[in-house]
Protein backbone atom coordinates (compact mmCIF):
# COMPACT_ATOMS: atom_id res chain seq x y z
CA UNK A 1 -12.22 -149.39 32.40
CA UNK A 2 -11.31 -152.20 30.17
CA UNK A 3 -8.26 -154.09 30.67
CA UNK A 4 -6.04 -156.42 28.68
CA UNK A 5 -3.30 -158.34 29.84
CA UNK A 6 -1.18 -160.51 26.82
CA UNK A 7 1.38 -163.42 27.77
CA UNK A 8 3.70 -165.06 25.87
CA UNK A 9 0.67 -167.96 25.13
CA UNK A 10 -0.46 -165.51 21.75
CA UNK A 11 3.12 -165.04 20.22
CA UNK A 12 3.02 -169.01 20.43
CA UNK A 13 -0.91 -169.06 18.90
CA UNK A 14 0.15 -167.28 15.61
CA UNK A 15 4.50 -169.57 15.74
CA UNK A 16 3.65 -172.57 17.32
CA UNK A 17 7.43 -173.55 16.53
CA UNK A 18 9.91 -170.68 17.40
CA UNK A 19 8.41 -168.91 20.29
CA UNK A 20 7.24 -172.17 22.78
CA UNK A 21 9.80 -172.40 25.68
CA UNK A 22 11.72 -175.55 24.32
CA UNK A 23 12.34 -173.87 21.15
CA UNK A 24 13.36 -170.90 22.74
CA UNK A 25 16.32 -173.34 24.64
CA UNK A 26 17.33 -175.09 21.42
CA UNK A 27 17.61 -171.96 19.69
CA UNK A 28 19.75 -170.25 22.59
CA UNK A 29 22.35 -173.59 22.27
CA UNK A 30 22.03 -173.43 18.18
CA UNK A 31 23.11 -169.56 17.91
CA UNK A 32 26.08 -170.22 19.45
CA UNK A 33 27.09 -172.06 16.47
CA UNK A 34 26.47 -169.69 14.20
CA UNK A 35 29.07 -167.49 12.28
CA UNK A 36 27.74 -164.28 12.92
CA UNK A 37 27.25 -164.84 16.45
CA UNK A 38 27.85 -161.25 17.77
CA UNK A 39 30.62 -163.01 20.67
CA UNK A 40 31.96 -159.25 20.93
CA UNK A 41 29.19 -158.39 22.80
CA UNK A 42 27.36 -161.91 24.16
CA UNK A 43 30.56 -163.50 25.11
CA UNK A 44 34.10 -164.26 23.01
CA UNK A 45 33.76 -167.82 23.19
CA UNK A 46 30.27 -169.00 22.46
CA UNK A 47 30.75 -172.89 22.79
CA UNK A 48 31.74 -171.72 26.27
CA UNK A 49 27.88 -170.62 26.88
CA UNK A 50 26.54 -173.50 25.14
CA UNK A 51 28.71 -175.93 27.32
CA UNK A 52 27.56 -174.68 30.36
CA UNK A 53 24.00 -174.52 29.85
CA UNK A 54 24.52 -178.32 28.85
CA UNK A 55 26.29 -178.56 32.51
CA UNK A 56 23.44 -176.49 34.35
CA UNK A 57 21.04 -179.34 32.72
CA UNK A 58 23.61 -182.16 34.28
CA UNK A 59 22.72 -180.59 37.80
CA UNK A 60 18.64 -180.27 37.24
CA UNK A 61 17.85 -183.90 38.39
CA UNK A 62 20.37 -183.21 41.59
CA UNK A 63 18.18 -179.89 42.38
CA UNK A 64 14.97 -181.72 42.18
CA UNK A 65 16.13 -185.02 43.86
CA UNK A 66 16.83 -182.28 46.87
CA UNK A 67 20.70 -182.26 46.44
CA UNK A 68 21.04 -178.35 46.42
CA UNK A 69 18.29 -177.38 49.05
CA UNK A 70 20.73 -176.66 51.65
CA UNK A 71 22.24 -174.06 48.93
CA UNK A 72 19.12 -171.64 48.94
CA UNK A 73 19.94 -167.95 50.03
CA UNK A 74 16.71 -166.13 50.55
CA UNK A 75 12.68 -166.62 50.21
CA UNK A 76 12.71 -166.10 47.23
CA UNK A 77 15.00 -168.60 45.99
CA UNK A 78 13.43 -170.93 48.22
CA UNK A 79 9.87 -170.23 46.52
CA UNK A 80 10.86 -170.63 43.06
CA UNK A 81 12.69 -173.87 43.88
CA UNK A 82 9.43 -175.54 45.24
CA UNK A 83 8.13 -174.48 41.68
CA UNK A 84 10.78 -176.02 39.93
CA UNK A 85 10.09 -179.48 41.17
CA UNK A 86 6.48 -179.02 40.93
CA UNK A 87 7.28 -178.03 37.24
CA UNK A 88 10.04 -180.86 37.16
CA UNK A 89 9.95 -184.10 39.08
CA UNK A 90 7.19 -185.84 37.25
CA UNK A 91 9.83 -185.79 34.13
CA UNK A 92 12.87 -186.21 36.36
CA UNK A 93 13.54 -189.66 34.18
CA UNK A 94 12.94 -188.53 30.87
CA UNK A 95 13.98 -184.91 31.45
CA UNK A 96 15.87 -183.14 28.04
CA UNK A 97 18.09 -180.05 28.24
CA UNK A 98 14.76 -178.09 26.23
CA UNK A 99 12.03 -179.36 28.72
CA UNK A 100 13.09 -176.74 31.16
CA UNK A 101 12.41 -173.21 30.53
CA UNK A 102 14.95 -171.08 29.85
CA UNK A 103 14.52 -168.67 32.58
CA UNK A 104 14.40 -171.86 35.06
CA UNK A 105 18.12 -171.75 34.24
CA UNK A 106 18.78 -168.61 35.81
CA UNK A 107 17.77 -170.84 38.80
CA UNK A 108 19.69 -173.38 38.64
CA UNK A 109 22.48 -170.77 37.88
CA UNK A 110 22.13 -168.96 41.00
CA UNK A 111 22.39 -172.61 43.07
CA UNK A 112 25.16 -173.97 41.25
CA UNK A 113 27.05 -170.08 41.91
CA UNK A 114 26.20 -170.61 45.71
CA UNK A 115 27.10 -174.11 45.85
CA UNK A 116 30.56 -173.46 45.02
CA UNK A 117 31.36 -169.90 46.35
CA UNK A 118 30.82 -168.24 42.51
CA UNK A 119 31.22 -164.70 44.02
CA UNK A 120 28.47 -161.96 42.41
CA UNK A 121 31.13 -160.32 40.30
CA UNK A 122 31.49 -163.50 38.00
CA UNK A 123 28.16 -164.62 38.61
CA UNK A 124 26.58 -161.07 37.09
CA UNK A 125 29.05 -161.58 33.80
CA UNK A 126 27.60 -165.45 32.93
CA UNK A 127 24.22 -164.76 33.84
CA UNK A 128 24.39 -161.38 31.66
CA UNK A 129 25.34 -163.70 28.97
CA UNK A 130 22.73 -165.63 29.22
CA UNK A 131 20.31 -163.29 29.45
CA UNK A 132 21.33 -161.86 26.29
CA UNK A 133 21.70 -164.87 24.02
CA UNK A 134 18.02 -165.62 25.47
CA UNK A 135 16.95 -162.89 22.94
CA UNK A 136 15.48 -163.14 19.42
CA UNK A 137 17.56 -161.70 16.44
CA UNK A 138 14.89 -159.46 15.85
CA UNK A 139 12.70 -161.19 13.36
CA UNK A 140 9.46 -161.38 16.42
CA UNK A 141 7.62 -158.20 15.56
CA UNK A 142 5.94 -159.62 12.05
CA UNK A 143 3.20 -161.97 14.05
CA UNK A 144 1.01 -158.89 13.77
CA UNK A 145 0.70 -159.80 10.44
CA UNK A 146 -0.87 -162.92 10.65
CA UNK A 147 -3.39 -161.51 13.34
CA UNK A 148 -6.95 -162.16 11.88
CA UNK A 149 -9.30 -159.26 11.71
CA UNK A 150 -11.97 -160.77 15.07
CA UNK A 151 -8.70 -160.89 16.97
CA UNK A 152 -7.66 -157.32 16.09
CA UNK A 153 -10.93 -155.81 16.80
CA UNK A 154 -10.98 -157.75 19.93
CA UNK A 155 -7.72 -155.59 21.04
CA UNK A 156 -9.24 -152.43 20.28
CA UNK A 157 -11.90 -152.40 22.65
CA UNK A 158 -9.70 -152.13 25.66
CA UNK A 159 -9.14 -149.09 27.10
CA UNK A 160 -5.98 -150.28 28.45
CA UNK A 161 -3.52 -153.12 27.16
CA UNK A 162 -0.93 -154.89 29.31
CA UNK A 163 1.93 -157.04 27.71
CA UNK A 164 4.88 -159.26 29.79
CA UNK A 165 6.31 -160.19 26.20
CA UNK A 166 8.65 -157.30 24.92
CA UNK A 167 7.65 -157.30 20.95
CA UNK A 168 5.92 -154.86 19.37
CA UNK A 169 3.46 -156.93 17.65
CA UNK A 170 0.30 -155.33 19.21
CA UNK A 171 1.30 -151.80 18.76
CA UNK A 172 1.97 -152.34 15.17
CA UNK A 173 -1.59 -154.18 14.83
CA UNK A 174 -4.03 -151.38 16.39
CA UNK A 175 -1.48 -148.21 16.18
CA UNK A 176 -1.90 -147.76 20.14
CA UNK A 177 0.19 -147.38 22.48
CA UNK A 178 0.57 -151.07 24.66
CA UNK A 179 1.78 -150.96 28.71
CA UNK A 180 4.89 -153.39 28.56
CA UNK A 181 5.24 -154.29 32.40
CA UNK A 182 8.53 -156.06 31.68
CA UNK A 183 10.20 -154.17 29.20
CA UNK A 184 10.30 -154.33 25.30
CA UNK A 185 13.21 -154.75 22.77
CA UNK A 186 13.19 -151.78 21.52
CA UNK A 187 13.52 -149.56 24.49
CA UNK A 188 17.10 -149.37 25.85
CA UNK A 189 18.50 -150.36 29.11
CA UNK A 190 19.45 -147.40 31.65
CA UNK A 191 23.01 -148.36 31.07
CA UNK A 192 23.14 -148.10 27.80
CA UNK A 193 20.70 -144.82 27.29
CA UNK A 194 23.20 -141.65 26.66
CA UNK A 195 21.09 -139.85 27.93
CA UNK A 196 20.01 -141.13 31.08
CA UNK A 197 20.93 -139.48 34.15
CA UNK A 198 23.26 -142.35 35.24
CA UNK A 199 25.25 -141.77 31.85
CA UNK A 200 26.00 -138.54 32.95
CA UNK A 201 27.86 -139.28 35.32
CA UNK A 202 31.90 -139.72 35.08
CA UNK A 203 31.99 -143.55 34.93
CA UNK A 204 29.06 -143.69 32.77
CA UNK A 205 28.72 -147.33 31.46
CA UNK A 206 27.93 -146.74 27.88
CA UNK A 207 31.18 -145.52 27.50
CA UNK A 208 32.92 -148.78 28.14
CA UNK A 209 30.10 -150.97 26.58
CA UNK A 210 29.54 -149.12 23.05
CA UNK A 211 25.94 -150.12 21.71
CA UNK A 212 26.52 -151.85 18.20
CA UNK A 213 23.33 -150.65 17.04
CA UNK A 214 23.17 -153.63 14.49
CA UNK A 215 22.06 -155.58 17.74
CA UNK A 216 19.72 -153.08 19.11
CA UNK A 217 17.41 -155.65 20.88
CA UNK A 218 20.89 -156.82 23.34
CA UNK A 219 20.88 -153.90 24.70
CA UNK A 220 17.11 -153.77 25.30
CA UNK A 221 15.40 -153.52 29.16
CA UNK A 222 13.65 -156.27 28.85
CA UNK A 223 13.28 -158.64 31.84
CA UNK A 224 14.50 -161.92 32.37
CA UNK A 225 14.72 -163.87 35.42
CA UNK A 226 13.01 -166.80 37.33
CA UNK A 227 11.57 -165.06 40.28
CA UNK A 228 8.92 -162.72 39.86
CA UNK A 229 10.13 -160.88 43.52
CA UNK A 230 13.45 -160.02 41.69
CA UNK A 231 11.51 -158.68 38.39
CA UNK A 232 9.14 -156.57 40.88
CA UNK A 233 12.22 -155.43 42.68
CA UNK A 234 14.00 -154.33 39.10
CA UNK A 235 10.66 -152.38 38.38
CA UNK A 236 10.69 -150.54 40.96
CA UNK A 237 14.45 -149.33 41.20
CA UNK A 238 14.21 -147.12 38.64
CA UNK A 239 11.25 -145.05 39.90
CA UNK A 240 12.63 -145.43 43.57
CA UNK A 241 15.54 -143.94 42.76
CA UNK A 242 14.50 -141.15 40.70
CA UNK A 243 11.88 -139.99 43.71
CA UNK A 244 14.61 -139.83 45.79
CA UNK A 245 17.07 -138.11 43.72
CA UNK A 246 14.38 -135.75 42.88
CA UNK A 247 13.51 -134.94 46.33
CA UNK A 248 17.27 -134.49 46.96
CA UNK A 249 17.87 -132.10 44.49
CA UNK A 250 14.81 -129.85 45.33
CA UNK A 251 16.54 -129.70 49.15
CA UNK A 252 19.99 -128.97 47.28
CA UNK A 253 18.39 -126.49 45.31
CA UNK A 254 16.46 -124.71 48.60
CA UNK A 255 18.44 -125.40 51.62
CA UNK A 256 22.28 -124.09 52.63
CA UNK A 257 23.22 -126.86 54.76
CA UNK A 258 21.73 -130.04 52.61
CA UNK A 259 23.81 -128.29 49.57
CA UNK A 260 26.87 -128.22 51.47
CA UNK A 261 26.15 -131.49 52.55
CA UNK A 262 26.08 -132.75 49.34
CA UNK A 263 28.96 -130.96 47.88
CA UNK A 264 30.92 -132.70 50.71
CA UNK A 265 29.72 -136.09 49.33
CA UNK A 266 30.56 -136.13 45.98
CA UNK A 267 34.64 -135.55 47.63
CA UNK A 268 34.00 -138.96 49.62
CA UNK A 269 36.50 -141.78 49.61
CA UNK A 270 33.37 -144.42 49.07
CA UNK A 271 32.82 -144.21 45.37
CA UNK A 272 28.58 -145.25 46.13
CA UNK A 273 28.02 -141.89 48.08
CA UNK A 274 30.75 -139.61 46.01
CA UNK A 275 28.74 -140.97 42.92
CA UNK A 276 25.23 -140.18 44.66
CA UNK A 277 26.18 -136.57 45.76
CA UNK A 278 27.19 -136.11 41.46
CA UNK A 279 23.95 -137.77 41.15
CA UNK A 280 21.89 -135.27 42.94
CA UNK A 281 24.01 -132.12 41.71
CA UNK A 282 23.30 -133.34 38.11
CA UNK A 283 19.39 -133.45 38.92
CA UNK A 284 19.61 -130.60 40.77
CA UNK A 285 21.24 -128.18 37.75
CA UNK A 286 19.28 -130.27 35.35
CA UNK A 287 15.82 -131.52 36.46
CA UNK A 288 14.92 -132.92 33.04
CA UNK A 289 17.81 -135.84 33.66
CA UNK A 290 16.90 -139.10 34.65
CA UNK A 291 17.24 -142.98 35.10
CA UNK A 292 15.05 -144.42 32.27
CA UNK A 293 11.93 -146.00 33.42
CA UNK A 294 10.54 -147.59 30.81
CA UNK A 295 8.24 -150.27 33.10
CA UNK A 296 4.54 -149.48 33.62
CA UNK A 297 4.08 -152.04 36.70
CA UNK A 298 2.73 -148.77 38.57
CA UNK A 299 -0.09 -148.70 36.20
CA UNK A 300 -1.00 -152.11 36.26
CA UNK A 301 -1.39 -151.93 39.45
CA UNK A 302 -3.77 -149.28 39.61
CA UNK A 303 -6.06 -150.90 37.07
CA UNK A 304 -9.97 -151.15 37.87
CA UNK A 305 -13.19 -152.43 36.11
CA UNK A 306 -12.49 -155.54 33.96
CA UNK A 307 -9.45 -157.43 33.36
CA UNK A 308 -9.06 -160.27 30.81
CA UNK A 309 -5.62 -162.63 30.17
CA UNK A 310 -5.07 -164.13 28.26
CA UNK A 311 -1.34 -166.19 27.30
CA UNK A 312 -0.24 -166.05 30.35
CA UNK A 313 0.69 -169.47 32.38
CA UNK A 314 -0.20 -169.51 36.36
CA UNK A 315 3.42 -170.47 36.86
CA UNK A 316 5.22 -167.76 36.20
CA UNK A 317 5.36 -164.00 37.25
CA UNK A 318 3.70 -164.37 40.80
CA UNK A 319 4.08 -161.02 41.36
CA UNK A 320 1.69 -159.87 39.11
CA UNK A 321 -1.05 -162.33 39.91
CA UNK A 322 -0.45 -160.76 43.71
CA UNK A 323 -1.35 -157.30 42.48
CA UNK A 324 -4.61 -158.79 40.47
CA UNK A 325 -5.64 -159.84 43.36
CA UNK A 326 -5.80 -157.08 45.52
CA UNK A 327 -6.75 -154.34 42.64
CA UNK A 328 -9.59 -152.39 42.20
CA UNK A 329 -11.75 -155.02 40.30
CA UNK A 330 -15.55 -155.54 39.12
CA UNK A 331 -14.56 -158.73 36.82
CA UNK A 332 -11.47 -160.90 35.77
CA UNK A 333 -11.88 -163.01 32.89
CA UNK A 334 -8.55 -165.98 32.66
CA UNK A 335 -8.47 -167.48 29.50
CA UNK A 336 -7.33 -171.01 30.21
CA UNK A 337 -5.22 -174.03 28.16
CA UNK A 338 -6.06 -176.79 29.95
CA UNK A 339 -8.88 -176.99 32.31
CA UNK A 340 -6.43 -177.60 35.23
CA UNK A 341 -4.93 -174.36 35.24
CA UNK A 342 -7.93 -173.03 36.89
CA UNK A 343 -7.26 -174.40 40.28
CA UNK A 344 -4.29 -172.67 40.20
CA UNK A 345 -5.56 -169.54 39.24
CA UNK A 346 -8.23 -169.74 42.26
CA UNK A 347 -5.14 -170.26 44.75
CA UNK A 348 -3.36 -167.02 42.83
CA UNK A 349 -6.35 -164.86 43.34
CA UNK A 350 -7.91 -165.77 46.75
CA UNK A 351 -10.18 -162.78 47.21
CA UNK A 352 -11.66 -162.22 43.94
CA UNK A 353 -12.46 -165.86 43.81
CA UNK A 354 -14.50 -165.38 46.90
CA UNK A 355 -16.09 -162.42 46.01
CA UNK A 356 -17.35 -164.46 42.67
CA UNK A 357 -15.47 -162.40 40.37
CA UNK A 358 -13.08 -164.54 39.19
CA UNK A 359 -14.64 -166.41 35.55
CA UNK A 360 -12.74 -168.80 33.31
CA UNK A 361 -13.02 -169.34 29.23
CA UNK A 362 -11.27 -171.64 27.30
CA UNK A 363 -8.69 -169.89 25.18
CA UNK A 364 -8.86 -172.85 22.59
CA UNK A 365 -12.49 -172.00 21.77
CA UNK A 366 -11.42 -168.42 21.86
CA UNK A 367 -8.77 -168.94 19.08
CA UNK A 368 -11.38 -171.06 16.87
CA UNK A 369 -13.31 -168.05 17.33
CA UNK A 370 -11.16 -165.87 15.99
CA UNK A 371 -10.80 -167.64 12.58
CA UNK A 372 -13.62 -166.25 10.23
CA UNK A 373 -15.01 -169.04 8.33
C-alpha cells in the first residue's frame, strides 16, 4: 500500500503569509479587534483574550529561564517543556509574542493555571477560548485551487492519504476521500452533534451551547493542544467509550442481573454513573446511537508498505512519529526543510532507521518540481 501523510508545511507552500505559525498568532490577537468578532460564542469580551495571551508571552522567558519547572504536573507536561526551550532559549533575548507557536501557548497556559491554583473548571473555559479563536474564518479550503497539476497527480497515486491539518483542500483537489487524524472543520464536535449518543442524553450539551451555524468551523473537532500524549488520549476516548458502551448494552440486552444492575444506576446519587447507566439503556434500545468518532488515528496506525511526509515538522505531534515507527513498513520517505531536521527524524524513528528504511528528500526540490515550466 501507498501512503501519504500531509502537515501543515503544504497549506504554507501554496500562503506563505496567512497559514505560517507567526501569522497564525498575529491573526488570533488581530480578530479580537474586529467588529464582527462572534464574542457570543468565543468569549464576551475579546480584548480580555487578547490581553492575556500578551500576559502568557510576559511569562515565556520565566518558563525557559527555569522559573516554572517546579510547576509541572505530569510526564507529559514535563516532555513538552524540555521542547519548549529547545524551541525557545536560543531567542530568549529577542523573543516576540508571534515567535512562539500558538499551540505552545496552551503550555504556558497550563503552567501559569498550576502556578497559581487556576482550578480545571476556569482553566477549561480560557483555554476553550483559545482554542477557538485559534481557528480560521473559513476562507482555508480554496488552496486547492492553486495546486499545480504534477502536485495533484502526485496525490492520486496513494492508496491512502493522511492529513493533521483539518481543511478540506485535498479532498476537493482529487474528489477522494482524505484520513484526517486530528479532526477537520467541517465535522462537528461530539458535543455539539444532535445526534450523537451523548446528546441524547437529559443534560445534553447542545442544548445549552446552540451551534450558530454561521460559525460552523467553532464548533468543529478539530485538535488543538501542545502535547501530542493529550491529542492521542482525545483520539482514543471516543472509540474507548463507544466499545464499552457497546459491550454494555449487548449484556443489558442478554442478561437479567446486568439489566437490573443498570436500571439501578441510572437512580444513583453520583450524576457520572446515573448518566452512564442512561448511557447504556440508550445504546441498548438504540444500537445505531453513538459518540461521534470522526478521528482515523486507528488507521494510521495500521498502515503498511510505503509512507511519504511530507509538511510535517519533527517537533510536533510525537505521538504519531511513535506509531511510524513501530508500523508495518517496507519504506518511509521524509521530505525535509532544512537538512537538519533529519537528525531528528533518525532519533523519532529508531528502528526503521536501523533497518535502512528510513530515506530523506528535500521538499524544496520537490516543490520546484512541481512547477511545470
Amino acid at each position: 500500500m501507498r501512503n501519504l501523510l500531509i502537515g501543515n508545511g503544504v497549506n504554507i507552500q501554496f500562503n506563505k503569509i496567512d497559514y505560517i505559525p507567526q501569522q497564525i498568532v498575529l491573526r488570533v490577537l488581530k480578530n479580537c479587534d474586529r467588529k464582527d468578532f462572534p464574542s457570543d460564542i468565543i468569549v464576551d469580551r475579546p480584548y480580555l483574550l487578547k490581553s492575556y495571551l500578551g500576559f502568557l508571552f510576559l511569562e515565556a522567558r520565566e518558563i525557559i529561564k527555569g522559573e516554572y519547572d517546579s510547576f509541572v504536573l505530569a510526564s507529559s507536561e514535563r516532555d513538552s517543556l524540555i521542547t519548549f526551550k529547545k524551541l525557545y532559549t536560543d531567542k530568549i533575548s529577542t523573543l516576540k509574542i508571534t515567535d512562539i507557536g500558538f499551540e505552545d501557548y496552551y503550555l504556558i497556559h497550563d503552567l501559569f493555571c498550576h502556578k497559581n491554583n487556576i482550578q480545571n473548571s476556569e482553566r477549561f473555559v480560557i483555554r476553550e477560548s483559545m482554542r477557538k479563536a485559534y481557528f480560521n474564518d473559513g476562507k482555508l479550503n480554496e488552496l486547492y485551487k492553486n495546486y499545480p497539476k504534477i502536485f495533484i497527480n502526485y496525490l492520486i497515486r496513494f492508496d491512502n492519504i493522511f492529513t493533521t491539518n483539518y481543511d478540506s483542500n485535498i479532498e476537493l483537489a482529487i474528489g477522494k476521500k482524505i484520513f484526517h487524524i486530528h479532526g477537520q472543520f467541517d465535522k462537528r464536535s461530539d458535543i455539539y452533534n444532535k445526534s450523537s449518543l451523548r446528546n441524547q442524553l437529559p443534560d445534553a450539551p447542545v442544548k445549552e451551547d446552540e451551534v450558530n451555524e454561521i460559525y460552523f468551523y467553532l464548533y468543529s473537532n478539530a485538535l488543538s493542544t501542545y502535547c501530542g500524549e493529550y491529542k492521542e488520549f482525545q483520539l482514543k476516548r471516543y472509540s474507548q467509550a463507544n466499545k464499552g458502551i457497546e459491550k454494555m448494552a449487548s449484556a443489558y440486552n442478554t442478561d437479567t442481573e446486568t439489566k437490573k444492575e443498570v436500571d439501578n444506576w441510572t437512580k444513583d446519587t453520583n450524576a457520572i454513573i446515573a448518566k452512564l447507566g442512561r448511557a447504556i439503556q440508550l445504546k441498548a434500545f438504540n444500537p445505531s446511537l453513538a459518540f461521534s468518532d470522526d478521528y482515523h488515528f486507528d488507521k494510521f496506525k495500521s498502515i503498511s508498505g510505503l509512507l511519504e511526509i511530507i509538511g510535517l515538522s519533527p517537533w510536533n505531534d510525537f505521538h504519531i512519529f511513535e506509531s511510524i515507527n513501530i508500523a508495518d513498513l517496507d519504506e518511509c520517505v521524509y521530505y525535509f526543510f532544512e537538512e537538519n531536521e533529519c537528525d531528528i527524524i533518525k532519533n523519532l524513528l529508531p528502528i526503521l532507521d536501523k533497518q535502512k528504511k528510513l530515506k530523506f528528500k528535500s521538499v524544496k526540490a520537490f516543490w520546484e518540481e512541481c512547477y511545470e515550466k
